[in-house]
C-alpha atoms as a PDB file:
ATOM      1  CA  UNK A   1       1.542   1.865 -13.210  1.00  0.00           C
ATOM      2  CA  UNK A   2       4.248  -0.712 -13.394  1.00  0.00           C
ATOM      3  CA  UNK A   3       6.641   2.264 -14.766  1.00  0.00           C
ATOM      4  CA  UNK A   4       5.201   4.492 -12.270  1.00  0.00           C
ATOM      5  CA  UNK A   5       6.289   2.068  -9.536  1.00  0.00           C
ATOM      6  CA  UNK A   6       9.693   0.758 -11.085  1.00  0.00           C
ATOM      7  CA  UNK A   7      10.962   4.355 -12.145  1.00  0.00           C
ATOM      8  CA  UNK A   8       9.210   6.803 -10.241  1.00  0.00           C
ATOM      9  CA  UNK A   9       6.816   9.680 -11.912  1.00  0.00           C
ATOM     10  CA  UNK A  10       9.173  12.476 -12.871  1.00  0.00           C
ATOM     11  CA  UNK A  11      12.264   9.448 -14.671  1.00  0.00           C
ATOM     12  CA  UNK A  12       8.520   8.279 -16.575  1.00  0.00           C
ATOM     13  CA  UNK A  13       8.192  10.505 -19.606  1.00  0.00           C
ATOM     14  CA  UNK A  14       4.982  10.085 -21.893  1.00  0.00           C
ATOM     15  CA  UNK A  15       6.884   8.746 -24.872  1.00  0.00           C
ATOM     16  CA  UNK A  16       7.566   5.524 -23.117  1.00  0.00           C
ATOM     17  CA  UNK A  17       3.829   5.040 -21.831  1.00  0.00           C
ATOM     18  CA  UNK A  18       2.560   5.528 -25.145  1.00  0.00           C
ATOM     19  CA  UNK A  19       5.406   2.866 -26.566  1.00  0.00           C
ATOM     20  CA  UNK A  20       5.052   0.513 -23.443  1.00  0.00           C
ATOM     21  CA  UNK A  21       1.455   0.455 -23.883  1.00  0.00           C
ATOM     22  CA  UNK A  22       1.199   0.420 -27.634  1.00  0.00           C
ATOM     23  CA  UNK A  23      -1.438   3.134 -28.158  1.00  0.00           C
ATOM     24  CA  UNK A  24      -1.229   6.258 -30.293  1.00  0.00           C
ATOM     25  CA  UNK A  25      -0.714   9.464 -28.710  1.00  0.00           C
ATOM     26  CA  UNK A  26      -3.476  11.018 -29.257  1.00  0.00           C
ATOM     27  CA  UNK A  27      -5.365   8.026 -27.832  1.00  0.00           C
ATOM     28  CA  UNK A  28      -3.521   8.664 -24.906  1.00  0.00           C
ATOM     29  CA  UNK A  29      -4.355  11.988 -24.526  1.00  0.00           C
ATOM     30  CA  UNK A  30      -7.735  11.262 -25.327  1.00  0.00           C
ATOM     31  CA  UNK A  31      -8.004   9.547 -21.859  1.00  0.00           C
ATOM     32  CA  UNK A  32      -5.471  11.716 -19.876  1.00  0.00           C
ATOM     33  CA  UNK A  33      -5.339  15.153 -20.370  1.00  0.00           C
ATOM     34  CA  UNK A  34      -1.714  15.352 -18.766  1.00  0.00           C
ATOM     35  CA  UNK A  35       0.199  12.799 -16.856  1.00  0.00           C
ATOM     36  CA  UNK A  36      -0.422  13.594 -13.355  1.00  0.00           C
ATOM     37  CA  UNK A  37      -4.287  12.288 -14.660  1.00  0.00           C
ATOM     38  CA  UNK A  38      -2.383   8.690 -15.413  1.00  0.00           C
ATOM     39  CA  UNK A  39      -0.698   9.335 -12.290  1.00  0.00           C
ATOM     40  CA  UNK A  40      -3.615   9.694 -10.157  1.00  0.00           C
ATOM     41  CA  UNK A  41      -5.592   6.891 -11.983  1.00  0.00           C
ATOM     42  CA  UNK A  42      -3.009   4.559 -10.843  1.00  0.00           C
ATOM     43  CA  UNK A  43      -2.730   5.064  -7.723  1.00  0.00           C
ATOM     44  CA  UNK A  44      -6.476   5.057  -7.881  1.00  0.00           C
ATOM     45  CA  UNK A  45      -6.086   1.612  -8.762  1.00  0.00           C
ATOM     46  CA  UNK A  46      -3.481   0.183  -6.625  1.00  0.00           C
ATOM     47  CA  UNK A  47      -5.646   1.522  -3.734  1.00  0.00           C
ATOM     48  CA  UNK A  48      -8.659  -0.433  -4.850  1.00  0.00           C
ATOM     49  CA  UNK A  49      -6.482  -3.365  -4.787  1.00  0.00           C
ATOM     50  CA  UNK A  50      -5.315  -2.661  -1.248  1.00  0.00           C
ATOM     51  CA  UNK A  51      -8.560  -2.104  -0.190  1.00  0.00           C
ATOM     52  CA  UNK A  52      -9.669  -5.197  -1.008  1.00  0.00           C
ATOM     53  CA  UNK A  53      -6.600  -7.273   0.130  1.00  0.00           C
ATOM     54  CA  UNK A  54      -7.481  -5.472   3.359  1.00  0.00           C
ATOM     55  CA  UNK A  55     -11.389  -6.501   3.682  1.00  0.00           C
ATOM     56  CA  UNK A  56     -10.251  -9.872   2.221  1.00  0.00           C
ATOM     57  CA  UNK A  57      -7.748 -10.398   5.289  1.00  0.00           C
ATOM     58  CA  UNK A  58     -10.016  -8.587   7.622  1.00  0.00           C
ATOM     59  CA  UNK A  59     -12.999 -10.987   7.073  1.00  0.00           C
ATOM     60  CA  UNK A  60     -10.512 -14.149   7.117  1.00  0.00           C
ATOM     61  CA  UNK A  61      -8.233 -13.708   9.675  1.00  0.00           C
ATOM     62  CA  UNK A  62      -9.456 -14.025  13.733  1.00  0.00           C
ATOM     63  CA  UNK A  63      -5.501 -12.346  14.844  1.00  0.00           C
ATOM     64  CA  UNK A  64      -3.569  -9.373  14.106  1.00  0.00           C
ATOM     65  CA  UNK A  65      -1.016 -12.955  13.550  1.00  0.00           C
ATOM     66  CA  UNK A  66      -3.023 -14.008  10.890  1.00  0.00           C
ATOM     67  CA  UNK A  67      -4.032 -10.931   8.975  1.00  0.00           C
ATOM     68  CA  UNK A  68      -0.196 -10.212   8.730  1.00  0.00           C
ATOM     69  CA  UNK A  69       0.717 -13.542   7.491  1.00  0.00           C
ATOM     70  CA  UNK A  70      -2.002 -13.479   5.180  1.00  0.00           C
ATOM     71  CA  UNK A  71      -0.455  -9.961   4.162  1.00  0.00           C
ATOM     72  CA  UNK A  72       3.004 -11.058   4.118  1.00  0.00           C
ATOM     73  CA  UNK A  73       2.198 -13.830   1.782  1.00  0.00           C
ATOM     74  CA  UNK A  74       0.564 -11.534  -0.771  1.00  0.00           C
ATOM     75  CA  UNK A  75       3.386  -8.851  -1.122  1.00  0.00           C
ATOM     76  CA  UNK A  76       5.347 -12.156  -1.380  1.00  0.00           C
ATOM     77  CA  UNK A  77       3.294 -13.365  -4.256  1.00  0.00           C
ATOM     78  CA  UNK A  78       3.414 -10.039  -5.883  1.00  0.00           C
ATOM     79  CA  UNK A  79       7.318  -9.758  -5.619  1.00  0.00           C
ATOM     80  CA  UNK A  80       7.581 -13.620  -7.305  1.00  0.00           C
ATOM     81  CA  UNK A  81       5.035 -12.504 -10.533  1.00  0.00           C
ATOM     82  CA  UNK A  82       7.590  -9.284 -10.606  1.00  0.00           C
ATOM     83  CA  UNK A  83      10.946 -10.656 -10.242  1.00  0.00           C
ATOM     84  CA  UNK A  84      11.482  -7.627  -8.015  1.00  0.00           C
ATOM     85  CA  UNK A  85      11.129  -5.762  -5.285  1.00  0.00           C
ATOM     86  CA  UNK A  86       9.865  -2.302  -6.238  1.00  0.00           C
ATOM     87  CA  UNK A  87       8.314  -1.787  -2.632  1.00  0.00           C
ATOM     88  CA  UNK A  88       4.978  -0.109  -1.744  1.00  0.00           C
ATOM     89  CA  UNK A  89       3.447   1.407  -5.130  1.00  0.00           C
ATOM     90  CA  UNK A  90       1.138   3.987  -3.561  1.00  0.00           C
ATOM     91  CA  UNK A  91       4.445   5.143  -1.504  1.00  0.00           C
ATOM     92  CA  UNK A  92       6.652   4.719  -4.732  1.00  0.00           C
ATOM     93  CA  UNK A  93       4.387   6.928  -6.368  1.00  0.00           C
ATOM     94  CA  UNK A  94       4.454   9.435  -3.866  1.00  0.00           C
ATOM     95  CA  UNK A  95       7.939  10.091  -3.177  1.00  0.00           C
ATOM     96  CA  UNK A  96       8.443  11.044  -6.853  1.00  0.00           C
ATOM     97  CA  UNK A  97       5.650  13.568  -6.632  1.00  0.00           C
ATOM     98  CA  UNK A  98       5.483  17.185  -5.477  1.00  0.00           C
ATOM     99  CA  UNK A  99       4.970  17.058  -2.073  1.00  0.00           C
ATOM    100  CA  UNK A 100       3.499  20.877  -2.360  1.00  0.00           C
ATOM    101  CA  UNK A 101       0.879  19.700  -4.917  1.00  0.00           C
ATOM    102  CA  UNK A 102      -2.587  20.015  -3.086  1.00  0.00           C
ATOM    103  CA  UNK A 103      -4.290  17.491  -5.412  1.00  0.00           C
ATOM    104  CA  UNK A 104      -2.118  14.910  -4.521  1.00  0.00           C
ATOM    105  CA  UNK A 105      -2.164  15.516  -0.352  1.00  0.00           C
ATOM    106  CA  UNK A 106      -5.972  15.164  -0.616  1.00  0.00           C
ATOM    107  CA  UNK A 107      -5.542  12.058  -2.580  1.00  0.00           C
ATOM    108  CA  UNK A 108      -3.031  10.755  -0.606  1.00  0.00           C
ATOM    109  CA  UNK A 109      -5.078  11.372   2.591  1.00  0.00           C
ATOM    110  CA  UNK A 110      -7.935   9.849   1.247  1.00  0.00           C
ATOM    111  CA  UNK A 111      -6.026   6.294   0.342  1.00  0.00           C
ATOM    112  CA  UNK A 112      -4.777   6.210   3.783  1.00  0.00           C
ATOM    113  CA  UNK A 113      -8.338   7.389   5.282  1.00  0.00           C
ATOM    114  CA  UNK A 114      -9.458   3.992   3.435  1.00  0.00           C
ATOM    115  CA  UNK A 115      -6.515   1.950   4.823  1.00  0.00           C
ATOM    116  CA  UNK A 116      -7.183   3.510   8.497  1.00  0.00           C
ATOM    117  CA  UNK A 117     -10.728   2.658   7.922  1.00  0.00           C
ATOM    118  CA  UNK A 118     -10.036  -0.990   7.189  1.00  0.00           C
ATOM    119  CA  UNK A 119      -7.858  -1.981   9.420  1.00  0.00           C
ATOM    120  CA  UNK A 120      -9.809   0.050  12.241  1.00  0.00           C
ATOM    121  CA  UNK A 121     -12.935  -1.697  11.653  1.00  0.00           C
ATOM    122  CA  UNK A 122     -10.492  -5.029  11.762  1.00  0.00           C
ATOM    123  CA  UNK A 123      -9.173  -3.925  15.512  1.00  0.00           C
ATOM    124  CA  UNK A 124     -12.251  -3.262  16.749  1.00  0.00           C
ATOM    125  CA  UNK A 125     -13.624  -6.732  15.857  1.00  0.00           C
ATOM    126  CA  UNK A 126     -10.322  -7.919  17.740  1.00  0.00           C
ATOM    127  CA  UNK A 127     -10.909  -5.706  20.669  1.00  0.00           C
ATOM    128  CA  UNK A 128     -14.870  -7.102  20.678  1.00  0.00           C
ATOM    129  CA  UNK A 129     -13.537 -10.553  20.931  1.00  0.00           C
ATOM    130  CA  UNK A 130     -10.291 -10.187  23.211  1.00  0.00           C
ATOM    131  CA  UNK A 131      -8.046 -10.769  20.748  1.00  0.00           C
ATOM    132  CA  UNK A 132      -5.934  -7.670  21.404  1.00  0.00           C
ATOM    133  CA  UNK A 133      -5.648  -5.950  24.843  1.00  0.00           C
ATOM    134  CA  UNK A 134      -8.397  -4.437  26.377  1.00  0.00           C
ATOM    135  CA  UNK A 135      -6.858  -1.000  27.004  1.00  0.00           C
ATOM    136  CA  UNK A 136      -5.946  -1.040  23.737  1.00  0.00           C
ATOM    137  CA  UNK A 137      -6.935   2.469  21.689  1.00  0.00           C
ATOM    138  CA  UNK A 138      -8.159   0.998  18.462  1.00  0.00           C
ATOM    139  CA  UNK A 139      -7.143   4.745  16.804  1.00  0.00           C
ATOM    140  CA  UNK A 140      -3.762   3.998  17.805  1.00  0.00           C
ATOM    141  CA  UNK A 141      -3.096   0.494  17.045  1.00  0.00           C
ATOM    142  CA  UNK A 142      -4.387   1.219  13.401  1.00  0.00           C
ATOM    143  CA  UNK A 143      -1.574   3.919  13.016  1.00  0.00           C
ATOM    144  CA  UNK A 144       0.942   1.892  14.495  1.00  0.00           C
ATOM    145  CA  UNK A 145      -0.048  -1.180  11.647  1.00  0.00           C
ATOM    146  CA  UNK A 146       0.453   0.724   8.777  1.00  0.00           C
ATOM    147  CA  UNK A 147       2.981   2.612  10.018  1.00  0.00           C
ATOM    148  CA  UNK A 148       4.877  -0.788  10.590  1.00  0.00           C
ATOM    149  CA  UNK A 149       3.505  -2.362   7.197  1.00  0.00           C
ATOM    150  CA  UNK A 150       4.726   1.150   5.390  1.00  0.00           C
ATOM    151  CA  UNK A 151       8.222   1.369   7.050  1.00  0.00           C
ATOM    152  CA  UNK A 152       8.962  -2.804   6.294  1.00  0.00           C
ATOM    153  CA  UNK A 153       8.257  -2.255   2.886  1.00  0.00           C
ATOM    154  CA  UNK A 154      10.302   1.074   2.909  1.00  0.00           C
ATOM    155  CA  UNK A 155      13.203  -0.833   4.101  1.00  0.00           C
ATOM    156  CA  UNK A 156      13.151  -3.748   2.028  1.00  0.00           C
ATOM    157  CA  UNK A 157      13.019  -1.636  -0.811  1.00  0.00           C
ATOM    158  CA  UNK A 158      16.311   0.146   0.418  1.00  0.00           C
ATOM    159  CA  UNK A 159      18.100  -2.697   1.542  1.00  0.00           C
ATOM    160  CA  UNK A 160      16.588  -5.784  -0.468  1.00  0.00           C
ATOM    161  CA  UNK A 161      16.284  -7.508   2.467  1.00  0.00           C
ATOM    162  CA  UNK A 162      13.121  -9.315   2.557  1.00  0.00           C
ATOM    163  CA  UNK A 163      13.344 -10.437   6.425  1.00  0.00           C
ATOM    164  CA  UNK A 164      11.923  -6.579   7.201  1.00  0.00           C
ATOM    165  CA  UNK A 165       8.813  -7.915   5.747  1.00  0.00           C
ATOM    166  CA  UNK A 166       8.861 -11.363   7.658  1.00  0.00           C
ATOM    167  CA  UNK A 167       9.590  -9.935  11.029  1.00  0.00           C
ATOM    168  CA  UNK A 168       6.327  -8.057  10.465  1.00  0.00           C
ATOM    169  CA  UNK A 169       4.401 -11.255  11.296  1.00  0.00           C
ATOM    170  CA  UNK A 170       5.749 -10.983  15.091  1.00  0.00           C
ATOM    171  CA  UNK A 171       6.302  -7.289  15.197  1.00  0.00           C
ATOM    172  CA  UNK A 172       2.884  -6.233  14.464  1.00  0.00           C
ATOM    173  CA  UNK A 173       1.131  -8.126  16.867  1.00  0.00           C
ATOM    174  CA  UNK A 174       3.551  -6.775  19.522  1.00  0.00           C
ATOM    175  CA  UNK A 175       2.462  -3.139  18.579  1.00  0.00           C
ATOM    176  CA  UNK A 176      -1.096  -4.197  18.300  1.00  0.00           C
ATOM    177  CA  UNK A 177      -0.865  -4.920  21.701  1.00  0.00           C
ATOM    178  CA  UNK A 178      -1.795  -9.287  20.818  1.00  0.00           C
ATOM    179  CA  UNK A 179      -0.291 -12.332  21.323  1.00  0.00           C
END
């Protein structure tokens, strides 16, 4: 995954997987019939960890405030273990694939069926206890948070600027319709 995310899926050839990872190839191919299996098992598994950072932060934080610091802190945390920057893996991943490929759409709209799903369930225990706007369409104020989260880490992956990613801790709530 961590070639996947650095270098992107088509500058990842097989070779340096198997060397990277120190198996034999035909243990490799034993487990993954062809790449875009590897592919899809990692971004399988980066989307279990989101997942979980998101129903960890959903359960823990009482504002859209908190749940984006929280969030902040961890794709700050990730970016110190790394040394750098890489940006969003799941998105990583995707911009390197074929965009035509119909196995990867429906993947791809599943992960971000789960993310909507999380962080829906998260506004609507906000909106039951006041802590966003009234008016507020839950639907909408889901999209807008991952679209914000999505385009910060977009654009500190293009510019290195990490401040993209801290403004998100007053943006957000602003498009959440909070504090």
């Amino acid at each position: 995954m961590g070639l996947f995310w650095a270098q992107g899926v088509s500058r990842t050839g097989i070779n340096q997987i198997i060397e990277e990872a120190g198996v034999a190839k035909a243990s490799f191919y034993y487990y993954y019939k062809t790449k875009d299996d590897l592919v899809k098992e990692c971004i399988a598994l980066f989307n279990d960890y989101q997942v979980n950072i998101f129903d960890t932060l959903s359960s823990t934080s009482d504002t859209v405030h908190e749940f984006i610091s929280a969030w902040v802190k961890d794709v700050k945390n990730i970016y110190k273990r790394n040394k750098k920057f890489r940006g969003c893996p799941v998105a990583n991943i995707g911009f390197s694939l074929d965009s035509e490929s119909r196995d990867f759409s429906k993947i791809y709209d599943d992960i971000f069926e789960d993310w909507h799903t999380k962080i829906l369930n998260f506004v609507f225990k906000l909106k039951a206890t006041k802590k966003i706007n009234a008016d507020a369409d839950p639907v909408k104020v889901t999209r807008r948070i991952i679209q914000v989260l999505e385009g910060a880490m977009t654009m500190w992956r293009l510019t290195g600027d990490i401040q993209y990613v801290e403004d998100l801790k007053e943006v957000v709530p602003l498009v959440a319709g909070s504090e």
